[in-house]
PDB file of N, CA and C in Angstrom:
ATOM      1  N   UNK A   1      25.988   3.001  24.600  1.00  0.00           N
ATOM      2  CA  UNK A   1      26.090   2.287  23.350  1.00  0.00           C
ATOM      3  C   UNK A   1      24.702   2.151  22.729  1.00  0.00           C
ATOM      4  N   UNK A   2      24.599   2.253  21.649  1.00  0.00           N
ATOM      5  CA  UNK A   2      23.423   2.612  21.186  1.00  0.00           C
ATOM      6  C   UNK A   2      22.783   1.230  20.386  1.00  0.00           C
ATOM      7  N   UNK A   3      21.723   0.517  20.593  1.00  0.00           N
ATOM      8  CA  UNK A   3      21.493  -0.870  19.886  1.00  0.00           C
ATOM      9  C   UNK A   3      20.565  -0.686  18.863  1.00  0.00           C
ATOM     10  N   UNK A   4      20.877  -1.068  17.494  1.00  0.00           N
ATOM     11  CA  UNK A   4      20.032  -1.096  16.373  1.00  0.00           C
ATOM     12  C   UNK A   4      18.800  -0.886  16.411  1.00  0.00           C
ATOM     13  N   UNK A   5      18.068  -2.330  17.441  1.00  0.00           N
ATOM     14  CA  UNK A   5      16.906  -2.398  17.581  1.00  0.00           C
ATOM     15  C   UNK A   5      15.851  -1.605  18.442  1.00  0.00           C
ATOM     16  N   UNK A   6      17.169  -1.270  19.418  1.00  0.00           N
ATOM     17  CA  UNK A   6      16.213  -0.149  20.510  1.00  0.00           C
ATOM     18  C   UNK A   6      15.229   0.618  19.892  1.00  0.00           C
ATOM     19  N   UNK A   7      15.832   1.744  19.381  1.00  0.00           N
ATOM     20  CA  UNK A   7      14.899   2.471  18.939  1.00  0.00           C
ATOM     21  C   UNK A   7      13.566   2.172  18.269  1.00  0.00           C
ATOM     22  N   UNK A   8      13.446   1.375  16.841  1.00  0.00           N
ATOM     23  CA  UNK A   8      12.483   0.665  16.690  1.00  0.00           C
ATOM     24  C   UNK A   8      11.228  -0.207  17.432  1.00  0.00           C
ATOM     25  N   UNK A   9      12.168  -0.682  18.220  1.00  0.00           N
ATOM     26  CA  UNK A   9      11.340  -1.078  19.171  1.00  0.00           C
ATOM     27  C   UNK A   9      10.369  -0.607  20.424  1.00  0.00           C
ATOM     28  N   UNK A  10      11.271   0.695  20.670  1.00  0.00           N
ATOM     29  CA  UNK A  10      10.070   2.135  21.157  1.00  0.00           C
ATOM     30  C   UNK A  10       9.386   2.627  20.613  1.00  0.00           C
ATOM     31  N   UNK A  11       9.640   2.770  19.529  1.00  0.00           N
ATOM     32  CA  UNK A  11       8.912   3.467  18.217  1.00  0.00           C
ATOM     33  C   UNK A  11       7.581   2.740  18.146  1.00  0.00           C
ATOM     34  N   UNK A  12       7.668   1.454  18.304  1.00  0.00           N
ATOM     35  CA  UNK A  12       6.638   0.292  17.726  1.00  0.00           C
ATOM     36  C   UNK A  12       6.041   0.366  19.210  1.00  0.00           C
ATOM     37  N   UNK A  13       6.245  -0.038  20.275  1.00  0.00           N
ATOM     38  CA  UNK A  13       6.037  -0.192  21.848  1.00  0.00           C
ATOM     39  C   UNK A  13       4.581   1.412  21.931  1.00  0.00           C
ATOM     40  N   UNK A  14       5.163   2.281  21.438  1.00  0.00           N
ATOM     41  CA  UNK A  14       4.884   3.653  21.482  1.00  0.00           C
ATOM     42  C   UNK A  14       3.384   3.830  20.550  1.00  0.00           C
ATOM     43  N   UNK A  15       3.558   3.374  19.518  1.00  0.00           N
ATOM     44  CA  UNK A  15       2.316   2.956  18.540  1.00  0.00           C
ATOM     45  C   UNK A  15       1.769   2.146  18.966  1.00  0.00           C
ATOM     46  N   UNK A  16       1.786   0.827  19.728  1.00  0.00           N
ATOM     47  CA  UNK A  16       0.841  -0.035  20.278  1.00  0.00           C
ATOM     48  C   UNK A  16       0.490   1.113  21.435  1.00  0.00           C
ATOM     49  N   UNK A  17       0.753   1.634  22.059  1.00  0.00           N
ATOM     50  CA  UNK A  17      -0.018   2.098  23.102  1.00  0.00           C
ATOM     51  C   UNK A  17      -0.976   3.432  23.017  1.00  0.00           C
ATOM     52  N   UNK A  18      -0.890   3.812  21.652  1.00  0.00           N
ATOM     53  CA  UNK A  18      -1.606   5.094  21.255  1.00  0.00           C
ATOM     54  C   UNK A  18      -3.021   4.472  19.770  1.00  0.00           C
ATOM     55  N   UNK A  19      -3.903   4.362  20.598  1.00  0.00           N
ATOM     56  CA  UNK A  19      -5.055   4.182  19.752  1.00  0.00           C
ATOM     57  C   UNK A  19      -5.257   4.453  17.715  1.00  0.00           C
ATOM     58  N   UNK A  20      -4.822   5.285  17.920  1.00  0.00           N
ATOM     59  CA  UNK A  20      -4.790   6.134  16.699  1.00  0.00           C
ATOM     60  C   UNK A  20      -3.565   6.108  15.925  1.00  0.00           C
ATOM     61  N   UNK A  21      -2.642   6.000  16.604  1.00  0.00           N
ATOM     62  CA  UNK A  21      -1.485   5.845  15.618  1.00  0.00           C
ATOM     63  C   UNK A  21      -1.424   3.900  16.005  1.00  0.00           C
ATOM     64  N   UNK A  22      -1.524   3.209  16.941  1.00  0.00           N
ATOM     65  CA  UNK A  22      -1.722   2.044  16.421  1.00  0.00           C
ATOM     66  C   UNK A  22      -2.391   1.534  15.042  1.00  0.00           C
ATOM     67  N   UNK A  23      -3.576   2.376  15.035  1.00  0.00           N
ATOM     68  CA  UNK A  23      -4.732   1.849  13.764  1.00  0.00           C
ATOM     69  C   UNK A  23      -4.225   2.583  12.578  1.00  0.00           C
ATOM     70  N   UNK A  24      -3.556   3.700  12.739  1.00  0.00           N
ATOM     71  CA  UNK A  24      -2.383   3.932  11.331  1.00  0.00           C
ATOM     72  C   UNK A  24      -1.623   2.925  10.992  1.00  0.00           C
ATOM     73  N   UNK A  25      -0.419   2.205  11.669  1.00  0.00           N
ATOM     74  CA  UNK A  25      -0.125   1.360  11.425  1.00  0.00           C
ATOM     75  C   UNK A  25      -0.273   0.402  11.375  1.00  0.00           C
ATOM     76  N   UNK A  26      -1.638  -0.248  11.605  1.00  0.00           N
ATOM     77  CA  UNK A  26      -2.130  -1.239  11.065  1.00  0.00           C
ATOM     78  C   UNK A  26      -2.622  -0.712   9.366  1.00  0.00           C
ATOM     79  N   UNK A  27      -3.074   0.102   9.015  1.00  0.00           N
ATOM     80  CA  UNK A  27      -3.164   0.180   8.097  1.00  0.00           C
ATOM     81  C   UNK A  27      -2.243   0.234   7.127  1.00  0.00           C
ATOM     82  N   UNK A  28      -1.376   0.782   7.210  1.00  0.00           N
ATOM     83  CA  UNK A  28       0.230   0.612   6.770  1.00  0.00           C
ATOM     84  C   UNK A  28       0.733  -0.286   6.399  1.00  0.00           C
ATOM     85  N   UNK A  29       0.689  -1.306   7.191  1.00  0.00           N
ATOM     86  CA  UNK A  29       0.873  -2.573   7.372  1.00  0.00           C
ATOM     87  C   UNK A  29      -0.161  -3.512   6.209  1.00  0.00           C
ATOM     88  N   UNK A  30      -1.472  -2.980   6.511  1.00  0.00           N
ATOM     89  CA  UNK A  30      -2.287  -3.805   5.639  1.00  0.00           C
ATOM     90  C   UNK A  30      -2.033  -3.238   3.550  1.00  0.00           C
ATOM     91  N   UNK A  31      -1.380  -1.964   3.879  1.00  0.00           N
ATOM     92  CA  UNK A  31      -1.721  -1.401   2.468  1.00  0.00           C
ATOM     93  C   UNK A  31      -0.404  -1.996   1.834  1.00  0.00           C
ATOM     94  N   UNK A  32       0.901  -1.952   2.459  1.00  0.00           N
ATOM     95  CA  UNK A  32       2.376  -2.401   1.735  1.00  0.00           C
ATOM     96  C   UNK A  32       1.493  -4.349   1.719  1.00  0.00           C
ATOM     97  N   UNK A  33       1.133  -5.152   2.731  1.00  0.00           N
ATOM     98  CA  UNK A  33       0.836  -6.547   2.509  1.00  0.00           C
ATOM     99  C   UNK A  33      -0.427  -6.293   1.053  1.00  0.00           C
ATOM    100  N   UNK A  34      -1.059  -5.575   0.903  1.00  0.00           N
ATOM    101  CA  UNK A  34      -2.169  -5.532  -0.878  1.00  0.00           C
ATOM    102  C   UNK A  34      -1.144  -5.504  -1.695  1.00  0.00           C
ATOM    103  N   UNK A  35      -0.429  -4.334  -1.109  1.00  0.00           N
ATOM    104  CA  UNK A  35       0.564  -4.413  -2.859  1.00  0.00           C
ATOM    105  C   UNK A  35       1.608  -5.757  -2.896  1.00  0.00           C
ATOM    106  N   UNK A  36       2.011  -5.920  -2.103  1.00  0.00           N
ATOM    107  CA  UNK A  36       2.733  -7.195  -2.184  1.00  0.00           C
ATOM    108  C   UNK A  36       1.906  -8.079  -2.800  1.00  0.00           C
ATOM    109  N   UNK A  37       0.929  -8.666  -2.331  1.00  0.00           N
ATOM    110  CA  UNK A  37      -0.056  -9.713  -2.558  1.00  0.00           C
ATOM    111  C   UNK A  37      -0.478  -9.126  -4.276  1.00  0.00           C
ATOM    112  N   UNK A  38      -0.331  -8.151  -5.073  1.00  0.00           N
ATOM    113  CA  UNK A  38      -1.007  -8.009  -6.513  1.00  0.00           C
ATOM    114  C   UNK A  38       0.516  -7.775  -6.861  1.00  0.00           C
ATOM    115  N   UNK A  39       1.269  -7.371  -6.556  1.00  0.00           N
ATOM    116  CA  UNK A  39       2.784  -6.955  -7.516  1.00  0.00           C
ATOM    117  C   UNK A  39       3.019  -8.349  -8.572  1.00  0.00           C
ATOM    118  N   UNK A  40       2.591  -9.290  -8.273  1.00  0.00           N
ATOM    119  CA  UNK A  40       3.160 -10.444  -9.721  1.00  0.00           C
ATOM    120  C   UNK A  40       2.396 -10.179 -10.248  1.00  0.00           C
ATOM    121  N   UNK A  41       1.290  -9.342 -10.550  1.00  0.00           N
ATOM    122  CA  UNK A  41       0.470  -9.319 -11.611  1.00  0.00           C
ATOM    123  C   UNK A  41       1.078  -8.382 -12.420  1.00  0.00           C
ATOM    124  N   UNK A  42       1.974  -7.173 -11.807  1.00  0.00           N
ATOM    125  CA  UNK A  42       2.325  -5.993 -12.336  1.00  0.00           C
ATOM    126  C   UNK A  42       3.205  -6.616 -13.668  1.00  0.00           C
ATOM    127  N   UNK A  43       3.411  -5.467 -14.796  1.00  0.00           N
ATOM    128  CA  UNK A  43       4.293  -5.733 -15.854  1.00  0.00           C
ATOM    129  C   UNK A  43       5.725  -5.418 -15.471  1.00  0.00           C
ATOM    130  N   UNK A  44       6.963  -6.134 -15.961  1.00  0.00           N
ATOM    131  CA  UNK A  44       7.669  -5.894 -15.104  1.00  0.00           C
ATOM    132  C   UNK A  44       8.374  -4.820 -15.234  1.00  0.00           C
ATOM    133  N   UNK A  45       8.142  -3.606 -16.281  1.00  0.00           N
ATOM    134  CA  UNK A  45       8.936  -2.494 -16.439  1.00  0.00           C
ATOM    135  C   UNK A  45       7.908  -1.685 -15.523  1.00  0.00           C
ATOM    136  N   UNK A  46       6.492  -1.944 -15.333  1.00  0.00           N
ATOM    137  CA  UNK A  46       5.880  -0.947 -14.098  1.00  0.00           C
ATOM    138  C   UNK A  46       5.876  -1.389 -12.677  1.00  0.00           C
ATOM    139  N   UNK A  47       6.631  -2.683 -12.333  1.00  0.00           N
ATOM    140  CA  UNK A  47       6.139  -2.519 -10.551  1.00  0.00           C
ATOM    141  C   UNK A  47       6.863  -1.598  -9.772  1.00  0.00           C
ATOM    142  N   UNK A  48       8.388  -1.305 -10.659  1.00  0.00           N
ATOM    143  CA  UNK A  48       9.212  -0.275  -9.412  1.00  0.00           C
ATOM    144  C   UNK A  48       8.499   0.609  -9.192  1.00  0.00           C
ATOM    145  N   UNK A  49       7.676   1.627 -10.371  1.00  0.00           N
ATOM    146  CA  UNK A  49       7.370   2.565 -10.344  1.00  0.00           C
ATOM    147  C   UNK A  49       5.907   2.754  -9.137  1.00  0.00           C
ATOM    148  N   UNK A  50       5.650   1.655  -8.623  1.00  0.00           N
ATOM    149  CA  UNK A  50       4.128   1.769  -7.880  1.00  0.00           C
ATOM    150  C   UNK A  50       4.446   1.639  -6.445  1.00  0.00           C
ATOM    151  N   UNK A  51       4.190   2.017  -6.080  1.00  0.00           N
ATOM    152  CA  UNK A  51       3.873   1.857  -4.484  1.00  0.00           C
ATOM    153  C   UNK A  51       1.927   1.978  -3.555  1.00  0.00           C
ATOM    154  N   UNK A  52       2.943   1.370  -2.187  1.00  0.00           N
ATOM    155  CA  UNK A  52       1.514   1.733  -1.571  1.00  0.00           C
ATOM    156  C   UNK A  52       0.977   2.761  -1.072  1.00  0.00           C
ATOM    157  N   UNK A  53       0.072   3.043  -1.274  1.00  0.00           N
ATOM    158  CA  UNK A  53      -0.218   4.726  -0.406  1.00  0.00           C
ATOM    159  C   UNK A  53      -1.298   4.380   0.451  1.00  0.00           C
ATOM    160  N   UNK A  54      -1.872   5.490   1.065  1.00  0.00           N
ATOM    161  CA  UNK A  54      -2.931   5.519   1.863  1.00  0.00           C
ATOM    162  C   UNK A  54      -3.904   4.602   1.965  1.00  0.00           C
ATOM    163  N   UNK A  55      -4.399   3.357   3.126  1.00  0.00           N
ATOM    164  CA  UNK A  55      -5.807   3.263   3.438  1.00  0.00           C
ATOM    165  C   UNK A  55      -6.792   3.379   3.928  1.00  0.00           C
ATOM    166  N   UNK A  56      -7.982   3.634   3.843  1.00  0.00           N
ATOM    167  CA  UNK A  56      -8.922   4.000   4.712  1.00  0.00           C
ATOM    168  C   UNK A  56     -10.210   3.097   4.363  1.00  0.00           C
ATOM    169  N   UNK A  57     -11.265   4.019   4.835  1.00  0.00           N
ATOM    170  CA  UNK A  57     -12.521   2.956   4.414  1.00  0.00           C
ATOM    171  C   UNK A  57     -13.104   3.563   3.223  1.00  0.00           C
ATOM    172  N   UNK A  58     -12.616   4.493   2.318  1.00  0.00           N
ATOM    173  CA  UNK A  58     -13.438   5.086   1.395  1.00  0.00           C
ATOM    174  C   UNK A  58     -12.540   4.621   0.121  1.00  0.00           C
ATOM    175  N   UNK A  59     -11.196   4.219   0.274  1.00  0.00           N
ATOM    176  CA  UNK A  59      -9.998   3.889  -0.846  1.00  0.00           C
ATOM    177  C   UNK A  59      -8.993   3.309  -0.432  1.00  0.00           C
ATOM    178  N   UNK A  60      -7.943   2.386  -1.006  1.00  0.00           N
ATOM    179  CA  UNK A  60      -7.227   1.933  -1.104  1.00  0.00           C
ATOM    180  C   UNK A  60      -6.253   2.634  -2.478  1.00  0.00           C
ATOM    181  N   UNK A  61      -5.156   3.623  -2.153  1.00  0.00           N
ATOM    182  CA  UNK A  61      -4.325   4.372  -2.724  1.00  0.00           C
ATOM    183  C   UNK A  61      -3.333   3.656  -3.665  1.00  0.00           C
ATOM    184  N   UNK A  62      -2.785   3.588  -4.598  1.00  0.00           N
ATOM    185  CA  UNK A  62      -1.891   2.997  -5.403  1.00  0.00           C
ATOM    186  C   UNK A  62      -1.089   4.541  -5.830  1.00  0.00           C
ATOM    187  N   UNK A  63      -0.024   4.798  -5.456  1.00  0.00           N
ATOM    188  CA  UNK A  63       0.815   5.492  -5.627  1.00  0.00           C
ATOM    189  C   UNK A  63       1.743   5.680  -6.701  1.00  0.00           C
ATOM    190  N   UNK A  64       1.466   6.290  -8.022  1.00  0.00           N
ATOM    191  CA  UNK A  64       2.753   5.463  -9.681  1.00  0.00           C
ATOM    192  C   UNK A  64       3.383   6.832 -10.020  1.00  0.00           C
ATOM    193  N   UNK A  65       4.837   6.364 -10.650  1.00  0.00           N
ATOM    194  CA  UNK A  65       5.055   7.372 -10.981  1.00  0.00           C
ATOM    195  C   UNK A  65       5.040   8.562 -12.397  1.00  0.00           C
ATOM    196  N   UNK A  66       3.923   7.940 -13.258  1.00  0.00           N
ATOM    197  CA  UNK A  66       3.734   8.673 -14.360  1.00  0.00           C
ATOM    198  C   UNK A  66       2.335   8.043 -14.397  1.00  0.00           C
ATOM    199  N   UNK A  67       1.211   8.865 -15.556  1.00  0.00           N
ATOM    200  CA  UNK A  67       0.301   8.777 -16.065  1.00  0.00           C
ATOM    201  C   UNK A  67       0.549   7.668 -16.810  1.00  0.00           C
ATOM    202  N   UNK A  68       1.824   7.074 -17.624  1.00  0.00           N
ATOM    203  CA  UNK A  68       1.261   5.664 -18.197  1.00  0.00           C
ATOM    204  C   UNK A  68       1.011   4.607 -17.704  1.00  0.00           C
ATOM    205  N   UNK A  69       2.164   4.692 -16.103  1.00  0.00           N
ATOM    206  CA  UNK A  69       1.572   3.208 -15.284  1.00  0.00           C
ATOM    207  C   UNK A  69       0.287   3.737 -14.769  1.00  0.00           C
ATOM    208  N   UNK A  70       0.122   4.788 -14.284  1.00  0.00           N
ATOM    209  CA  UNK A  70      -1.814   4.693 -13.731  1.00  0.00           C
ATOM    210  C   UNK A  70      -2.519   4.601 -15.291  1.00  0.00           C
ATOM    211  N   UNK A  71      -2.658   4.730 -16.076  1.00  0.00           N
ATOM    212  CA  UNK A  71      -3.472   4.106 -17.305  1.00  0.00           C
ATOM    213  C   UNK A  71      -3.225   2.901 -17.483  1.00  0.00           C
ATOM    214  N   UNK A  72      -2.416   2.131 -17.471  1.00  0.00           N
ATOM    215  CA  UNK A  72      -2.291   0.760 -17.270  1.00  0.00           C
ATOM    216  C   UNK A  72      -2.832   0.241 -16.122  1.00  0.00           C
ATOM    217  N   UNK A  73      -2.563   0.480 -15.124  1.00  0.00           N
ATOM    218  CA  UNK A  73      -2.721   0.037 -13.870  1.00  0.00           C
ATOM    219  C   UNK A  73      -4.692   0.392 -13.949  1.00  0.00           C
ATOM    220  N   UNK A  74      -5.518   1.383 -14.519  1.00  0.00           N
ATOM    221  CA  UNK A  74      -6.316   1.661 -14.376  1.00  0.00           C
ATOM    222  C   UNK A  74      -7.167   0.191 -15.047  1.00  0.00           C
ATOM    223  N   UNK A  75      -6.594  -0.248 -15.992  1.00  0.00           N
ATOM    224  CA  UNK A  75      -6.779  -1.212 -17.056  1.00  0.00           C
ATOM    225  C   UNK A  75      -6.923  -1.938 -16.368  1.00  0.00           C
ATOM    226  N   UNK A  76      -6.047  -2.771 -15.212  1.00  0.00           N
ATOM    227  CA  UNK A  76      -6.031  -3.893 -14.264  1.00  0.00           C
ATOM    228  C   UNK A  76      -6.774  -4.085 -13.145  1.00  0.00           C
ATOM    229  N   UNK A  77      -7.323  -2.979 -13.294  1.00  0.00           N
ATOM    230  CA  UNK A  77      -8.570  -2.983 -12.090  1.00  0.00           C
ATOM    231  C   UNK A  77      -9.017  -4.290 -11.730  1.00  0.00           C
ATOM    232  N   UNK A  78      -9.819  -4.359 -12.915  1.00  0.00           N
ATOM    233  CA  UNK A  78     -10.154  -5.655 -12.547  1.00  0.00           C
ATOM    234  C   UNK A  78      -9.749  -7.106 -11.848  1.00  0.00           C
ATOM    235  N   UNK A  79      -8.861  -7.447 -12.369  1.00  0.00           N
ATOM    236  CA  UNK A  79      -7.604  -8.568 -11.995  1.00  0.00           C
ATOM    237  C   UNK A  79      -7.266  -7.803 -10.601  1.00  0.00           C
ATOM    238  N   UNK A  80      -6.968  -7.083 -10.156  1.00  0.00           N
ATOM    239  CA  UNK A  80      -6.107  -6.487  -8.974  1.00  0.00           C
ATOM    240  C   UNK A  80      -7.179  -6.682  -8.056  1.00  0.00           C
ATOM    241  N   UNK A  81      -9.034  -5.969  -8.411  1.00  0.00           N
ATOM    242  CA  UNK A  81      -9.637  -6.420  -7.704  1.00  0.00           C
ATOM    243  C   UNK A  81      -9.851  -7.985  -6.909  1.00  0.00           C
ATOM    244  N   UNK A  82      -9.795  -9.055  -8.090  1.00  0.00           N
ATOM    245  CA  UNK A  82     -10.246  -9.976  -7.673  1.00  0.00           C
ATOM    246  C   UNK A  82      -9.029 -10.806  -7.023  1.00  0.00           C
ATOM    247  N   UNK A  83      -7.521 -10.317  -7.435  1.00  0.00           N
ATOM    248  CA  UNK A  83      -6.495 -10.999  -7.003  1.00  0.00           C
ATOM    249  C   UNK A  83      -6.452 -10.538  -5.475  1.00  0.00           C
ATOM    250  N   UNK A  84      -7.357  -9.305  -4.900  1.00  0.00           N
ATOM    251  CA  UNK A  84      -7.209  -9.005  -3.346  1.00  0.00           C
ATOM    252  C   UNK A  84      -8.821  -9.793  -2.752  1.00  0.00           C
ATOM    253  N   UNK A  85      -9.549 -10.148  -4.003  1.00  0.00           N
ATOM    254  CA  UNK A  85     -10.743 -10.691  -3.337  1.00  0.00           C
ATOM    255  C   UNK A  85     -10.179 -12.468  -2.700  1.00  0.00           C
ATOM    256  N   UNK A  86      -9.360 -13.005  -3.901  1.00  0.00           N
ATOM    257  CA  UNK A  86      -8.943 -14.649  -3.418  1.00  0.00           C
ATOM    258  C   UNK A  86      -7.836 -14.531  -2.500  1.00  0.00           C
ATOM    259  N   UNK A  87      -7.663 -13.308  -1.622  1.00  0.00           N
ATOM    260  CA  UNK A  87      -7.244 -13.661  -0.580  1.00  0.00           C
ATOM    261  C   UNK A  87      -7.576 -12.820   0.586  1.00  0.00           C
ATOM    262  N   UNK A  88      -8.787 -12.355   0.689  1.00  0.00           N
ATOM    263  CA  UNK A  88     -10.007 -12.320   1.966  1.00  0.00           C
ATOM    264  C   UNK A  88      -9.810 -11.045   1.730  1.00  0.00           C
ATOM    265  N   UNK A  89      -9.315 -10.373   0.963  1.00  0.00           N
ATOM    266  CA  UNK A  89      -9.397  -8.210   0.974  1.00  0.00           C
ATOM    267  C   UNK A  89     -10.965  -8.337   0.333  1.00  0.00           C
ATOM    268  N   UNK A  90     -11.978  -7.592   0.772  1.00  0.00           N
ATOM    269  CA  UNK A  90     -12.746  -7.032   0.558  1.00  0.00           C
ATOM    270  C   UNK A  90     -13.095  -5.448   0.559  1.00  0.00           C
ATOM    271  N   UNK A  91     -12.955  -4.746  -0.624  1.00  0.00           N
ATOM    272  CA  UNK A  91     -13.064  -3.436  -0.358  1.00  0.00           C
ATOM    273  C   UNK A  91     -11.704  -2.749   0.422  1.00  0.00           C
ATOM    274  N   UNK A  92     -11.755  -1.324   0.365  1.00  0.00           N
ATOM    275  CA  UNK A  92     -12.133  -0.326  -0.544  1.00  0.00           C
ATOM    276  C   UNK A  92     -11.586  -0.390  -2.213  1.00  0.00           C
ATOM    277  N   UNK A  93     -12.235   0.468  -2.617  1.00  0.00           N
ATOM    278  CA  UNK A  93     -12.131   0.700  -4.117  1.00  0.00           C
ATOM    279  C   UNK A  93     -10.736   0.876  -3.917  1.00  0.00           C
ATOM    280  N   UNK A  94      -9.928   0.619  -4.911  1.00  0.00           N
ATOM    281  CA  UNK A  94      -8.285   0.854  -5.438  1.00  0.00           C
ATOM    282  C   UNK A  94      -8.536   2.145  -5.806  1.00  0.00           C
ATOM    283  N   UNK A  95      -8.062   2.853  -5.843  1.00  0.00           N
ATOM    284  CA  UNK A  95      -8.054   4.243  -6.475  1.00  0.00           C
ATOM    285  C   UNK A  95      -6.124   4.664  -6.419  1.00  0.00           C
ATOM    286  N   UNK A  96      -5.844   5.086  -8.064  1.00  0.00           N
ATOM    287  CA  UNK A  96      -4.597   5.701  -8.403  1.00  0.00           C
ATOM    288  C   UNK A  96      -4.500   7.128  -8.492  1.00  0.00           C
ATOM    289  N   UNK A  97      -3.399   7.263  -7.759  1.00  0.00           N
ATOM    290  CA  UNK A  97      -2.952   8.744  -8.057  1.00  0.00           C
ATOM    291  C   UNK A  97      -1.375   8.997  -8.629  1.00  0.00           C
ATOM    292  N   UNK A  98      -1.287   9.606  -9.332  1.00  0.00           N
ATOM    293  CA  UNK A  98       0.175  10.014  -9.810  1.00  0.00           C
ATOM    294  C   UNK A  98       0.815  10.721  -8.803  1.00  0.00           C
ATOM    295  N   UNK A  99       1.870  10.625  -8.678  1.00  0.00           N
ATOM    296  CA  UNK A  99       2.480  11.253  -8.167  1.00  0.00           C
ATOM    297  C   UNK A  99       3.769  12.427  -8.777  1.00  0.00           C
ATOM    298  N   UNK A 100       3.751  13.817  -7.991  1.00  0.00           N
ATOM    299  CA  UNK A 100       4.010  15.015  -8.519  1.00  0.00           C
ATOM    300  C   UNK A 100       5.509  14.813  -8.939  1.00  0.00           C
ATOM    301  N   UNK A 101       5.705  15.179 -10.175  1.00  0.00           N
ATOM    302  CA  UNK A 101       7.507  15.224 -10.404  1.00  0.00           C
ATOM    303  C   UNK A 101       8.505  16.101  -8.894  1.00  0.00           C
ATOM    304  N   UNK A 102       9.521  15.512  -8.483  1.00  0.00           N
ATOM    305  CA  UNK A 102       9.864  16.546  -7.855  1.00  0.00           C
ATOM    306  C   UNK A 102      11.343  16.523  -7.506  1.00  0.00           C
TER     307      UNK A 102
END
């Protein structure tokens, strides 16, 4: 019989014990908690369209799905910066990328 949680829970068990894919998913973890933490700032016809993407130490990814929410979103820099500064995010730069029609 197969239990919901099992699997997940190896999955996760499996990532704590591997260095490298642990510290992926911590990052993962930290990049969906940024966007959460700035999404009330978003307008509300652009937050579906954004997601989180990639972090590392050189960027923090914002994922949209057309050139007008990243021109907007480029606009908010600012605010987005400081709305991840009043709650202890320091760095990396936000950086947007569109993402490919497909």
């Amino acid at each position: 019989m197969n239990h919901p949680g099992l699997k997940d829970q190896t999955v996760a068990a499996a990532l704590g014990r591997s260095e490298p894919l642990s510290s992926l998913l911590q990052r993962m973890q930290e990049s969906k908690a940024r966007l959460e933490a700035i999404a009330p700032l978003f307008p509300p016809g652009l937050a579906g369209g954004i997601r989180a993407g990639p972090l590392d130490d050189s960027a923090w990814v914002l994922l949209v799905s057309h050139a007008a929410a990243a021109a907007k979103l480029r606009q908010m820099l600012p605010a987005l910066d400081d709305a991840l500064r009043e709650r202890g995010w320091r760095g990396p730069p936000i950086k947007i990328k569109v993402l490919p029609r497909g």
